[in-house]
PDB file of N, CA and C in Angstrom:
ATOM      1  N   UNK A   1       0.837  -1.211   0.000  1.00  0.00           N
ATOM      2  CA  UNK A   1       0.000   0.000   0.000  1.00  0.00           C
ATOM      3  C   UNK A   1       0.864   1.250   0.000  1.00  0.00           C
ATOM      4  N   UNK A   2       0.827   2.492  -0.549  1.00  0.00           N
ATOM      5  CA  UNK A   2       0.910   3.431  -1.125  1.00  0.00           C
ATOM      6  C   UNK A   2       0.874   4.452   0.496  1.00  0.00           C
ATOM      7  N   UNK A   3       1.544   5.529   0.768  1.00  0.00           N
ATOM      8  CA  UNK A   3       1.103   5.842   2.101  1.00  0.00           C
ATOM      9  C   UNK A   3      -0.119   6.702   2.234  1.00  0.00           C
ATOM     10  N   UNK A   4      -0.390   7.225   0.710  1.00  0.00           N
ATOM     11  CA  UNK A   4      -2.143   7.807   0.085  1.00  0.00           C
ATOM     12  C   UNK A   4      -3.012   6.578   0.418  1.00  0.00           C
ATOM     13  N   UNK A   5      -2.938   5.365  -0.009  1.00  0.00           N
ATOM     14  CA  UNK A   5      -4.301   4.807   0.055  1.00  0.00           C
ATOM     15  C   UNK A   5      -4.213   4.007   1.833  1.00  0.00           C
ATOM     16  N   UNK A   6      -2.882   4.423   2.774  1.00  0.00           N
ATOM     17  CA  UNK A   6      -2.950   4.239   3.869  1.00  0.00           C
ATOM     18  C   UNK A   6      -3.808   5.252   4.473  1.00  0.00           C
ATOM     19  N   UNK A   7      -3.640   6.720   4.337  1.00  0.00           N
ATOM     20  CA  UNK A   7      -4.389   7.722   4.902  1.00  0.00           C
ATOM     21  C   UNK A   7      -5.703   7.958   4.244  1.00  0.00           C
ATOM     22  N   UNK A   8      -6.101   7.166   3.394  1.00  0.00           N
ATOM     23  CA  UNK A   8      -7.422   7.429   2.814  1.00  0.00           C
ATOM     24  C   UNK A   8      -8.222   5.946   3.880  1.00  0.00           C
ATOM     25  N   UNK A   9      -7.393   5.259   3.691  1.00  0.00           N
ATOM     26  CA  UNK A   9      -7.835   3.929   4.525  1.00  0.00           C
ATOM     27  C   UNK A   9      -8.581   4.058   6.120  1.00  0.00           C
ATOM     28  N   UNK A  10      -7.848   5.389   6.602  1.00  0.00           N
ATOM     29  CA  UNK A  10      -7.749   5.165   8.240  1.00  0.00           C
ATOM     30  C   UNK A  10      -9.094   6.169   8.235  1.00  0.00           C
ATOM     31  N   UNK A  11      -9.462   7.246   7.102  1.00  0.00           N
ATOM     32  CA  UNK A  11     -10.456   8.130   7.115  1.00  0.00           C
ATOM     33  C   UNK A  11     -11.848   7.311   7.247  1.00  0.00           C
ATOM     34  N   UNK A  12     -11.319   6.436   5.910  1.00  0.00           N
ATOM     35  CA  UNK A  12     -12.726   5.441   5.673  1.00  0.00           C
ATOM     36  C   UNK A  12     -13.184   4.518   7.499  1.00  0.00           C
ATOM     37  N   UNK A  13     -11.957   4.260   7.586  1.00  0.00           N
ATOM     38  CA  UNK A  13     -12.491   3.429   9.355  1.00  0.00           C
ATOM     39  C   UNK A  13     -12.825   4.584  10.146  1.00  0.00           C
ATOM     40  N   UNK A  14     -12.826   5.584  10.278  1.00  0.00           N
ATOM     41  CA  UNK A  14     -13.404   6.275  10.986  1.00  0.00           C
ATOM     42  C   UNK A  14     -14.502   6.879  10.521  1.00  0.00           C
ATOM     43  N   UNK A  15     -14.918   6.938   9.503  1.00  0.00           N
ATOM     44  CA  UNK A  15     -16.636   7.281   8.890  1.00  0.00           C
ATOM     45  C   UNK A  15     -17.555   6.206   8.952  1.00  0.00           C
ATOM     46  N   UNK A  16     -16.890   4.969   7.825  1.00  0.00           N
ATOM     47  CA  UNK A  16     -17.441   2.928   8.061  1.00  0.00           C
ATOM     48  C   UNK A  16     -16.798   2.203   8.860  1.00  0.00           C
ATOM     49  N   UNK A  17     -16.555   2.431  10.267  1.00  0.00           N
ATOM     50  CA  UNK A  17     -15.672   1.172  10.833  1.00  0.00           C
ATOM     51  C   UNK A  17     -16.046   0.094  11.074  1.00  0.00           C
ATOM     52  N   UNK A  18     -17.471   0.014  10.417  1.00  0.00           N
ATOM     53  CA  UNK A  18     -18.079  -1.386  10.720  1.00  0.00           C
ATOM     54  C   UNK A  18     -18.334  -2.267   9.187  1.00  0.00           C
ATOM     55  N   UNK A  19     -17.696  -1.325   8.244  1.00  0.00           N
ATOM     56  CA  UNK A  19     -17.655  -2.096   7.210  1.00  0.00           C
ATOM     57  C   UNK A  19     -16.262  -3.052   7.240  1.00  0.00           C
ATOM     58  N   UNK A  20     -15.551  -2.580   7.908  1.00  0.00           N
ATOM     59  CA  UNK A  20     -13.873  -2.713   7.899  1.00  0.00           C
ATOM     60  C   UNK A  20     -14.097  -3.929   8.528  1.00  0.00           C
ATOM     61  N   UNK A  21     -15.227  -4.007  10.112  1.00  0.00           N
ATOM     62  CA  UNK A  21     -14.893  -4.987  10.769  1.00  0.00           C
ATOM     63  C   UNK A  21     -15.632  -6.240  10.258  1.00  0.00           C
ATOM     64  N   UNK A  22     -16.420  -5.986   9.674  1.00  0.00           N
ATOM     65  CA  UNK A  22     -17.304  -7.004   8.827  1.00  0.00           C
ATOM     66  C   UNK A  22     -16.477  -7.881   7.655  1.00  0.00           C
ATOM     67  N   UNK A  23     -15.267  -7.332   6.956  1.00  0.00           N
ATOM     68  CA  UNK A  23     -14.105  -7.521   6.562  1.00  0.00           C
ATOM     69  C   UNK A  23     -13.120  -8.292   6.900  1.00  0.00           C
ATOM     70  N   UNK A  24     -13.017  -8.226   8.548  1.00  0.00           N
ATOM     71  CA  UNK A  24     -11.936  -8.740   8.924  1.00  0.00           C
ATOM     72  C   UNK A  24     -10.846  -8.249   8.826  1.00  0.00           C
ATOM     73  N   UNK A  25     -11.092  -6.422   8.615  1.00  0.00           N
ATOM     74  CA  UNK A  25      -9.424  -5.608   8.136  1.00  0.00           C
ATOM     75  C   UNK A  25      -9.039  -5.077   9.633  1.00  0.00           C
TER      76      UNK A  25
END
């Protein structure tokens, strides 16, 4: 991962963090 699609990553868990955990990320 790219350190952009790291900080786009950590935005998304804090808006969907329950999509993430549904994931298993």
């Amino acid at each position: 991962m790219t350190e952009k699609e790291v900080q786009v990553q950590r935005i998304l868990v804090r808006i969907h963090p329950h999509l993430f955990w549904r994931d298993g990320l």
